[in-house]
C-alpha atoms as a PDB file:
ATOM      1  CA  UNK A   1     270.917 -28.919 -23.862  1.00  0.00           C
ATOM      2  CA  UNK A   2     272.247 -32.220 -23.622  1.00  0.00           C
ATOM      3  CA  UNK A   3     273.441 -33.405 -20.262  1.00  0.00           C
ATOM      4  CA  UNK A   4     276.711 -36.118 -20.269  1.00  0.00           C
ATOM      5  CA  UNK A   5     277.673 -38.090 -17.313  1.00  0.00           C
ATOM      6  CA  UNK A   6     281.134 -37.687 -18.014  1.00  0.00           C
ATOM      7  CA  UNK A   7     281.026 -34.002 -17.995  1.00  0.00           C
ATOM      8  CA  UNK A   8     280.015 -33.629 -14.973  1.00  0.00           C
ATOM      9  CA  UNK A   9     281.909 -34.315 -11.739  1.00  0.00           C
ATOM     10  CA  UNK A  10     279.822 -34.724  -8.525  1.00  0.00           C
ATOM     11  CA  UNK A  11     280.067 -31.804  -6.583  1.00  0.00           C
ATOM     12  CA  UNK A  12     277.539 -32.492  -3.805  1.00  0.00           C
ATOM     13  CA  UNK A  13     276.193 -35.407  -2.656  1.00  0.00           C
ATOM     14  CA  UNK A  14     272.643 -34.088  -2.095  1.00  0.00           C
ATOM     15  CA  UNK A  15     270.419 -31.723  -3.971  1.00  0.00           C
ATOM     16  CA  UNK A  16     267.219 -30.520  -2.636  1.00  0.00           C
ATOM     17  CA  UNK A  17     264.632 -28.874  -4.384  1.00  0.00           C
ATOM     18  CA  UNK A  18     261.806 -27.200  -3.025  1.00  0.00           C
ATOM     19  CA  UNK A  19     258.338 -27.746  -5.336  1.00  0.00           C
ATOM     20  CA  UNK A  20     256.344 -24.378  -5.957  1.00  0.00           C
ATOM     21  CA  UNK A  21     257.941 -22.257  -7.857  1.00  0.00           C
ATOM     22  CA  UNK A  22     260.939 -24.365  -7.753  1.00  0.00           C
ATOM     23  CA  UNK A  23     260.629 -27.448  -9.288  1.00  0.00           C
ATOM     24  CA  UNK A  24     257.178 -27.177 -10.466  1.00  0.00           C
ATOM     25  CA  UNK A  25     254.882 -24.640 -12.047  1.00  0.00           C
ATOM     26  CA  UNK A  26     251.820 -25.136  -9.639  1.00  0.00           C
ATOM     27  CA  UNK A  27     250.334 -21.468 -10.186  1.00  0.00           C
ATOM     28  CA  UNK A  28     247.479 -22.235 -12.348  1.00  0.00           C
ATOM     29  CA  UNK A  29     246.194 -25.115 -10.011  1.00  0.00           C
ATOM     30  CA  UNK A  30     246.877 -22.799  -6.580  1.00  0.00           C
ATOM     31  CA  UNK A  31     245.436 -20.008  -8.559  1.00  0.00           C
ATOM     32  CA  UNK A  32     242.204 -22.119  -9.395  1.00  0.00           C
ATOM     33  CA  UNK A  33     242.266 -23.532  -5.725  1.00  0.00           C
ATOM     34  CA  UNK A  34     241.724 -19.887  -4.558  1.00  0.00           C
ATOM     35  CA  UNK A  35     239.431 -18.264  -6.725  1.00  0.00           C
ATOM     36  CA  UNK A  36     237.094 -20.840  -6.145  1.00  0.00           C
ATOM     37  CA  UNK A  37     236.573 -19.989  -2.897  1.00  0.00           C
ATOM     38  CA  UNK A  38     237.141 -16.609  -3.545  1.00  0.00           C
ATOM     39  CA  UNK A  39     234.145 -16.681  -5.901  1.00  0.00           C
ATOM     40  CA  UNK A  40     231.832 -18.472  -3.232  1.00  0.00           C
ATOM     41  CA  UNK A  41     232.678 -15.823  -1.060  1.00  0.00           C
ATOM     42  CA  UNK A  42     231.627 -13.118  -3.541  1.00  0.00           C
ATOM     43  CA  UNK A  43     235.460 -11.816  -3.956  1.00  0.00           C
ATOM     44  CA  UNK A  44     236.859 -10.462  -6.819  1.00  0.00           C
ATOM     45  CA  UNK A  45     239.038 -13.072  -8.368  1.00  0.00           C
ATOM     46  CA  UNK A  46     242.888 -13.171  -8.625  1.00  0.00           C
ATOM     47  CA  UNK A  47     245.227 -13.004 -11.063  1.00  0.00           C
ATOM     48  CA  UNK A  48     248.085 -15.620 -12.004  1.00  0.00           C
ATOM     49  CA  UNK A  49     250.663 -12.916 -11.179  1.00  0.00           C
ATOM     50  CA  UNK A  50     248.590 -11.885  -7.694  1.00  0.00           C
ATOM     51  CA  UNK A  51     248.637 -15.668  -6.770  1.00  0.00           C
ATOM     52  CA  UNK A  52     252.666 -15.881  -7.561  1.00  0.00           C
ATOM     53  CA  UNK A  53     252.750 -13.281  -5.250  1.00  0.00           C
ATOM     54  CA  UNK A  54     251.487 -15.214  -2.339  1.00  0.00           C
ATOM     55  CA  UNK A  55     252.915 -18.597  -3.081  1.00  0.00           C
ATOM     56  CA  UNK A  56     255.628 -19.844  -0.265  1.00  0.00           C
ATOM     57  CA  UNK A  57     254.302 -20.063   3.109  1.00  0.00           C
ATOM     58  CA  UNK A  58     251.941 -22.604   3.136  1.00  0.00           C
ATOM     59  CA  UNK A  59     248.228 -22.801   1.856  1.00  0.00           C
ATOM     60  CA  UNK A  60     246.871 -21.142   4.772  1.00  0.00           C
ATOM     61  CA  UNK A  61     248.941 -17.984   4.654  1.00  0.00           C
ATOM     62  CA  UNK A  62     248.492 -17.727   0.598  1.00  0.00           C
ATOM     63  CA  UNK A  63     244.535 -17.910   1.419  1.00  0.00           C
ATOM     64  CA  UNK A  64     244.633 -15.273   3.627  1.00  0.00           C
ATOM     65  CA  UNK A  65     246.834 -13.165   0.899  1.00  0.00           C
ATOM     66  CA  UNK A  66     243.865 -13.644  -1.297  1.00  0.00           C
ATOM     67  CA  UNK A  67     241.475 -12.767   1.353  1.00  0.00           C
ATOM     68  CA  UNK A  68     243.814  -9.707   2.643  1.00  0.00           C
ATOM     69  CA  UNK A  69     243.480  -8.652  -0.738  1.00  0.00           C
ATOM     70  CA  UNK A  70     239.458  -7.420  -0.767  1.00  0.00           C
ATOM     71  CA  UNK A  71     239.186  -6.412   3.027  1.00  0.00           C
ATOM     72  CA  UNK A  72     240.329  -9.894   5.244  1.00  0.00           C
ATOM     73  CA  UNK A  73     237.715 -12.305   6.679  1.00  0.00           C
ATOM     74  CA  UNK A  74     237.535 -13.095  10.182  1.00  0.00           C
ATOM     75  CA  UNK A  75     238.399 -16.241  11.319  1.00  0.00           C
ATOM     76  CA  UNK A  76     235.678 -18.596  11.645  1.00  0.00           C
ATOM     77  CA  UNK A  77     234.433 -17.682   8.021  1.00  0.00           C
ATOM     78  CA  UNK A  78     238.351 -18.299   7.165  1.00  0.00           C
ATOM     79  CA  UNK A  79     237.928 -21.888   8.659  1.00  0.00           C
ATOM     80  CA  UNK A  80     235.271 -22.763   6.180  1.00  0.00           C
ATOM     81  CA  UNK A  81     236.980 -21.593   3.582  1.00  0.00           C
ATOM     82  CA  UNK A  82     240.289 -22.985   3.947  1.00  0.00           C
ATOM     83  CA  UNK A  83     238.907 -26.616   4.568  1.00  0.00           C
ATOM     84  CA  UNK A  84     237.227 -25.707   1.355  1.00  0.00           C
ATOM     85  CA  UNK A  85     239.984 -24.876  -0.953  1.00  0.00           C
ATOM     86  CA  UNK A  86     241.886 -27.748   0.419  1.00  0.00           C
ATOM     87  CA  UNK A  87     239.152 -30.161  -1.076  1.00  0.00           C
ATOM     88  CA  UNK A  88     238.989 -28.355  -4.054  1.00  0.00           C
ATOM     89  CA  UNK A  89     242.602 -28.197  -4.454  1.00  0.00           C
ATOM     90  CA  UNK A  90     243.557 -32.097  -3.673  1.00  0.00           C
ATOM     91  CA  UNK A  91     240.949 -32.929  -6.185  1.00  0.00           C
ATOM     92  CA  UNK A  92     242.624 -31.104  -8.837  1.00  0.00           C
ATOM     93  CA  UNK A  93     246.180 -30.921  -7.892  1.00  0.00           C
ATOM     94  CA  UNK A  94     247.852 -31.896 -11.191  1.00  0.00           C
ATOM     95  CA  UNK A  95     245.249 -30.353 -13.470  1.00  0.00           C
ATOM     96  CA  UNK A  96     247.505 -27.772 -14.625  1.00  0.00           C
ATOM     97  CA  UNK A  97     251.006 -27.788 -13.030  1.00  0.00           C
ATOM     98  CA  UNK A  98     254.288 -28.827 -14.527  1.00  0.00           C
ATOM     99  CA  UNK A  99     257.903 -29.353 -14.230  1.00  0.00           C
ATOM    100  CA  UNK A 100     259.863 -25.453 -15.267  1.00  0.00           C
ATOM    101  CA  UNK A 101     261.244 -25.801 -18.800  1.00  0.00           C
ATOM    102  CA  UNK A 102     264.917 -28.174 -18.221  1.00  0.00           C
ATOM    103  CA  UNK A 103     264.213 -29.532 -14.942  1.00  0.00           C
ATOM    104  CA  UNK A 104     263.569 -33.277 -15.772  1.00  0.00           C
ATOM    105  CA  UNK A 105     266.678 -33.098 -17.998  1.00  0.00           C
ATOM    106  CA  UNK A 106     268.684 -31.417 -15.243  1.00  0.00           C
ATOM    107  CA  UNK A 107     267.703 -34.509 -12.847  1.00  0.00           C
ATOM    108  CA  UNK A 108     268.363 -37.208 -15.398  1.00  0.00           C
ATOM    109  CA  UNK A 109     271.815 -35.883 -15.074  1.00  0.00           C
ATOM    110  CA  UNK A 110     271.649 -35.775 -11.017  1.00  0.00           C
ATOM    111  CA  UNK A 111     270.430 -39.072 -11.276  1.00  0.00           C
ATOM    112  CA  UNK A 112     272.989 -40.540 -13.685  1.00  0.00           C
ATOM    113  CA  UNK A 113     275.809 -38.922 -11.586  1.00  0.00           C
ATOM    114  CA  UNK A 114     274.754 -39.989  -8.335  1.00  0.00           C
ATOM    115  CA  UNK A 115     273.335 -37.309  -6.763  1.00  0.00           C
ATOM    116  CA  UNK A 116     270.515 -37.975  -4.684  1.00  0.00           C
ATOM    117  CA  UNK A 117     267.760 -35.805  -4.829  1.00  0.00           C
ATOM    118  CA  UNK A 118     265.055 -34.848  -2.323  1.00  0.00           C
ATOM    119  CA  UNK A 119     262.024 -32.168  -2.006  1.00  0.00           C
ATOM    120  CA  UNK A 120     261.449 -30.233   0.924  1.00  0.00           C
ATOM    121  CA  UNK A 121     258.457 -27.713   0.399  1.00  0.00           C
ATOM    122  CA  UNK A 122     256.296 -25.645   2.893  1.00  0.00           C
ATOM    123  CA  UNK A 123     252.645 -27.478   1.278  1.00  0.00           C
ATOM    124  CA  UNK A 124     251.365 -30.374   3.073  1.00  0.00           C
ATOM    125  CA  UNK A 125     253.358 -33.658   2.946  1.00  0.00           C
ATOM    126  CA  UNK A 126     249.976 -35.713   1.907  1.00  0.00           C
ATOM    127  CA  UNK A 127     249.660 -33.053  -1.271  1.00  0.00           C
ATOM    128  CA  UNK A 128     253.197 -32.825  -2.470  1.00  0.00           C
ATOM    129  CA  UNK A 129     253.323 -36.629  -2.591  1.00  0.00           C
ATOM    130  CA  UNK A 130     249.847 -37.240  -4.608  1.00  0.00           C
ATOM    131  CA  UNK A 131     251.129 -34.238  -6.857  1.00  0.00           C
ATOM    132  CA  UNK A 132     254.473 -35.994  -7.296  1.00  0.00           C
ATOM    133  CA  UNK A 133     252.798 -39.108  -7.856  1.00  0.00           C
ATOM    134  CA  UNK A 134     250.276 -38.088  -9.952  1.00  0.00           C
ATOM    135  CA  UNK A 135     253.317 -36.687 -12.456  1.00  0.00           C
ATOM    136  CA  UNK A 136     255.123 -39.605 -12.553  1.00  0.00           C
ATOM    137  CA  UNK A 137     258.067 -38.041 -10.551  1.00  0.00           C
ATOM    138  CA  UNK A 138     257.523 -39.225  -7.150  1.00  0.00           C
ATOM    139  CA  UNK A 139     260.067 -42.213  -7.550  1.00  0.00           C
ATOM    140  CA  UNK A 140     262.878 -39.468  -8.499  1.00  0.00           C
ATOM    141  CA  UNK A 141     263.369 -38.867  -4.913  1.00  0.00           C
ATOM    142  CA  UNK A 142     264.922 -40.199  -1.577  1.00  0.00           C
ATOM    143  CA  UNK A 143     262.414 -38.533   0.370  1.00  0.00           C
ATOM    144  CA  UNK A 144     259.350 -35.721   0.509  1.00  0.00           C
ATOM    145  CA  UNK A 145     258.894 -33.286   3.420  1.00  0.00           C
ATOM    146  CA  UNK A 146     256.261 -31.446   3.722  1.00  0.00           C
ATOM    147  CA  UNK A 147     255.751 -27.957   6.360  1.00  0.00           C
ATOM    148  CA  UNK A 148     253.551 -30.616   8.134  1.00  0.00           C
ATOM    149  CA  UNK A 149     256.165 -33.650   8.213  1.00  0.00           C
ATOM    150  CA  UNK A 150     258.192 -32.409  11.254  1.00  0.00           C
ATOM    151  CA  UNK A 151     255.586 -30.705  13.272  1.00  0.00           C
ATOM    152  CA  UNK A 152     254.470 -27.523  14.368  1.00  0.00           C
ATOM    153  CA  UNK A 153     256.817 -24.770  14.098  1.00  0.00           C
ATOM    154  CA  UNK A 154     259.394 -26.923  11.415  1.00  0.00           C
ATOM    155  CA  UNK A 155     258.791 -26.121   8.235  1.00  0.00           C
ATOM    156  CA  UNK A 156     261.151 -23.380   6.333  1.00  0.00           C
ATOM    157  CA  UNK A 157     262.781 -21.479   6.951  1.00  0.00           C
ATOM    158  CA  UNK A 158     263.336 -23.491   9.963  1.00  0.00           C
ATOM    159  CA  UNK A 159     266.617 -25.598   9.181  1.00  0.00           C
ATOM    160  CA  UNK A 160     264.801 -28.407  10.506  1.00  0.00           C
ATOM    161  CA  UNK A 161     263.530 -29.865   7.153  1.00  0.00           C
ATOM    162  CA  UNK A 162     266.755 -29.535   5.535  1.00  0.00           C
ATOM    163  CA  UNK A 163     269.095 -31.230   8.528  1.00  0.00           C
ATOM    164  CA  UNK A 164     266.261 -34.058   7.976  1.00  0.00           C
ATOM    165  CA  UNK A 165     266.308 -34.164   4.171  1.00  0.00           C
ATOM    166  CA  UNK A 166     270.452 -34.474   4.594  1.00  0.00           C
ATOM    167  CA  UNK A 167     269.770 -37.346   7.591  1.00  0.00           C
ATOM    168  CA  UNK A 168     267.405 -39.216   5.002  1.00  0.00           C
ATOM    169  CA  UNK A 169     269.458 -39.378   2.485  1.00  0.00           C
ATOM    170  CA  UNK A 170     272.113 -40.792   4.405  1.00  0.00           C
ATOM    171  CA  UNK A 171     274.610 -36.925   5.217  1.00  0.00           C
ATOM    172  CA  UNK A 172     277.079 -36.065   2.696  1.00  0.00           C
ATOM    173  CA  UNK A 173     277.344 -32.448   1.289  1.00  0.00           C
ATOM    174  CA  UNK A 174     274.412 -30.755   0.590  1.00  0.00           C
ATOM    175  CA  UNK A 175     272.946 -27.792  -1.322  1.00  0.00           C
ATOM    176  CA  UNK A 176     269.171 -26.405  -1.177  1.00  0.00           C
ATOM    177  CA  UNK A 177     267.349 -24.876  -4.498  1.00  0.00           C
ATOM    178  CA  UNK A 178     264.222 -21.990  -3.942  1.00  0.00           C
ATOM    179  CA  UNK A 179     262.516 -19.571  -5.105  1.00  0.00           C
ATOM    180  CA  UNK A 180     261.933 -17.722  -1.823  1.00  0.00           C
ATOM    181  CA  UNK A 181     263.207 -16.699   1.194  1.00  0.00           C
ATOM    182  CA  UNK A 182     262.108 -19.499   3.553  1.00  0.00           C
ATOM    183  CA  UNK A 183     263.936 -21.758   1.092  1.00  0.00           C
ATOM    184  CA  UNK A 184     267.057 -19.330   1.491  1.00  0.00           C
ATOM    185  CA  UNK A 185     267.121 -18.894   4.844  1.00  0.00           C
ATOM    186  CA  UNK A 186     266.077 -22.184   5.794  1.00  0.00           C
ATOM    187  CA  UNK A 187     269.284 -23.326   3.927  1.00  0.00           C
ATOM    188  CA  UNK A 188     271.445 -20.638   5.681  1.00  0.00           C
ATOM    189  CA  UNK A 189     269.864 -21.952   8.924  1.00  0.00           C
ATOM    190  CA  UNK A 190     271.274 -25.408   8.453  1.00  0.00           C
ATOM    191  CA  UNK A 191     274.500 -24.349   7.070  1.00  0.00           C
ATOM    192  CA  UNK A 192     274.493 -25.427   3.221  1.00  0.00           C
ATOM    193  CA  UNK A 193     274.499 -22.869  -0.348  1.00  0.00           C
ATOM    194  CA  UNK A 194     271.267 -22.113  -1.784  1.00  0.00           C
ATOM    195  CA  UNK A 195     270.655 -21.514  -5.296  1.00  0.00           C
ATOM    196  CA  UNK A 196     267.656 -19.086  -6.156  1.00  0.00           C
ATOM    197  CA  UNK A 197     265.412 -19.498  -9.250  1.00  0.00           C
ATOM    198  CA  UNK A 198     264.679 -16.169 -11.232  1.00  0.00           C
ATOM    199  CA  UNK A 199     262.006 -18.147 -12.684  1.00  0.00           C
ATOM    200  CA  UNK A 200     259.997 -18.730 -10.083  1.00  0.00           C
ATOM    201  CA  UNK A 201     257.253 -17.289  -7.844  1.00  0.00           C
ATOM    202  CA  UNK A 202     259.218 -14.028  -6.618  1.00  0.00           C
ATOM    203  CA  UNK A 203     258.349 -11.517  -4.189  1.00  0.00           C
ATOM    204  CA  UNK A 204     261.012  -8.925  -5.452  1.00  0.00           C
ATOM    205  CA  UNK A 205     263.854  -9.328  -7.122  1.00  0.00           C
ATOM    206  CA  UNK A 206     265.944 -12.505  -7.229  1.00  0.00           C
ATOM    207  CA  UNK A 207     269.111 -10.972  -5.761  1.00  0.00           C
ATOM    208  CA  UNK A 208     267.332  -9.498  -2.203  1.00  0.00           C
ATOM    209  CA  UNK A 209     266.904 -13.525  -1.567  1.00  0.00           C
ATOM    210  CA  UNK A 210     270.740 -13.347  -0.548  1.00  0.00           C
ATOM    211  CA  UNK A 211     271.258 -16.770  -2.528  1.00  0.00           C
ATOM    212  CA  UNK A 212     274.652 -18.395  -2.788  1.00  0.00           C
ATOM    213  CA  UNK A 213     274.062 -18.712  -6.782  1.00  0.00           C
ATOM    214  CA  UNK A 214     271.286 -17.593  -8.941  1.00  0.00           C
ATOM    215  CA  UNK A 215     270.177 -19.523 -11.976  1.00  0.00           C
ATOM    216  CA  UNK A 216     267.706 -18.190 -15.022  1.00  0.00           C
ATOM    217  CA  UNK A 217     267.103 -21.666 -16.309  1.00  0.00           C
ATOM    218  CA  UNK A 218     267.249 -24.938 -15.572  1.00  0.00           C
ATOM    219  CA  UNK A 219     270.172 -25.719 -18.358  1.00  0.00           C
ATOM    220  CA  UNK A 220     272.086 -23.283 -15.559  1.00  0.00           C
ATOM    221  CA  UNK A 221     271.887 -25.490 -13.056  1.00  0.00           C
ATOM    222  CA  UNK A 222     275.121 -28.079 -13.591  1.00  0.00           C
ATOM    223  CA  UNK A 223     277.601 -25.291 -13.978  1.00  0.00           C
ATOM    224  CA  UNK A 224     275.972 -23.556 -10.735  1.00  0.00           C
ATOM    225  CA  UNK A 225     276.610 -26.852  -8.672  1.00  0.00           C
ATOM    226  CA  UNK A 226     279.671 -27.378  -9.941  1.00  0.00           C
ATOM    227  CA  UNK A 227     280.812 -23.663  -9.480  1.00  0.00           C
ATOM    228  CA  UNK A 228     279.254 -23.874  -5.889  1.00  0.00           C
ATOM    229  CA  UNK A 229     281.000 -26.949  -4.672  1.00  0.00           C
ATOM    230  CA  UNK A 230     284.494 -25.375  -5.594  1.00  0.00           C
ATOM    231  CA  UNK A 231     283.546 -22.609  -3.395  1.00  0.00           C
ATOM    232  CA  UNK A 232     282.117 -25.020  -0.692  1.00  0.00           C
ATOM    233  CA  UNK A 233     284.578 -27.749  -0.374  1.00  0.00           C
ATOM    234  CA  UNK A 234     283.570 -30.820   2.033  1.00  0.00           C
END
């Protein structure tokens, strides 16, 4: 699909996206990031659609999914472990992942209308900037916050990140894409639509996320804004 400038009125001034899921297609590198550890543990290994399953909260919390999974692990083994897949998956971050099918096209047009874009995830800040980087994409962005940027208790679905994403890119109207419900709510908490993506790494079905708009594929996304932004005047 081809996107013109002209046909496309600016109906919000922001657009954030979060990355897992979202934005990017990080399964098979999270999915290698676990089952490495998994595998020094003596686990059974996980499947791609297990580890979609778990995706959303943060490395730690999709660890101890994977862990859950065969029995748990108390803590200080945990510990090890976690520091562990963290090494292995920094190291290997971009191996595997890419942008979902339309989404570079889909912010060429952002871009050429104006929009500013921004990423707020729930993975550390550090990470989602070498990923970004290490795709070429980091320079799409205003800004990149990560469940670590604002402290202890801010990442989504606190509305924290998202009243900072819309302070860094200098206010204006806003809307928030996910793929879960920390990206949902976290949008609801600060007061701006959502748009879920059936495409992503679901924990039940698309609708239960309570999004203001739902989109199938990224070619979706234009009509959604523009659809949204009648119903959300500034």
């Amino acid at each position: 699909m081809t996107h013109e400038k002209s046909a496309f009125a600016r109906p919000f001034d922001i657009v954030g996206f979060d990355l897992d899921g979202t934005l990017l297609d990080t399964s098979p590198d999270l999915l290698a990031a676990v089952n490495a550890v998994l595998g020094q543990a003596g686990r059974p290994l996980l499947r791609v659609d297990e580890i979609k399953m778990m995706i959303g909260g943060g490395a730690k919390h999709m660890l101890q999914l994977g862990f859950e999974a065969s029995g748990g692990i108390d803590a200080v083994e945990f510990r090890i472990h976690y520091k562990a897949m963290l090494r292995h998956y920094e190291a290997n971050v971009s191996a595997g992942t890419r942008p979902f099918d339309g989404a570079l096209a889909a912010l060429d047009a952002l871009d050429a209308a104006g929009v500013k874009t921004a990423i707020v995830t729930n993975k550390f800040e550090s990470l989602a900037v070498k990923l970004l980087g290490e795709l070429g994409l980091l320079d799409r962005f205003v800004t990149v916050i990560g469940g670590d940027t604002l402290g202890k208790g801010n990442a989504k679905p606190s509305a924290a990140p998202i009243v900072e994403m819309i302070d860094r890119c200098g206010g204006g109207k806003a809307v928030f894409l996910g793929d879960s419900i920390y990206d949902i709510m976290a949008a609801k908490n600060a007061g701006i639509p959502s748009i879920a993506v059936s495409f992503g790494f679901l924990h039940g079905p698309v609708e239960e996320l309570g999004a203001d708009a739902v989109i199938d594929h990224y070619d979706e996304l234009l009509p959604a804004l523009a659809s949204l932004g009648d119903c959300h005047p500034a």
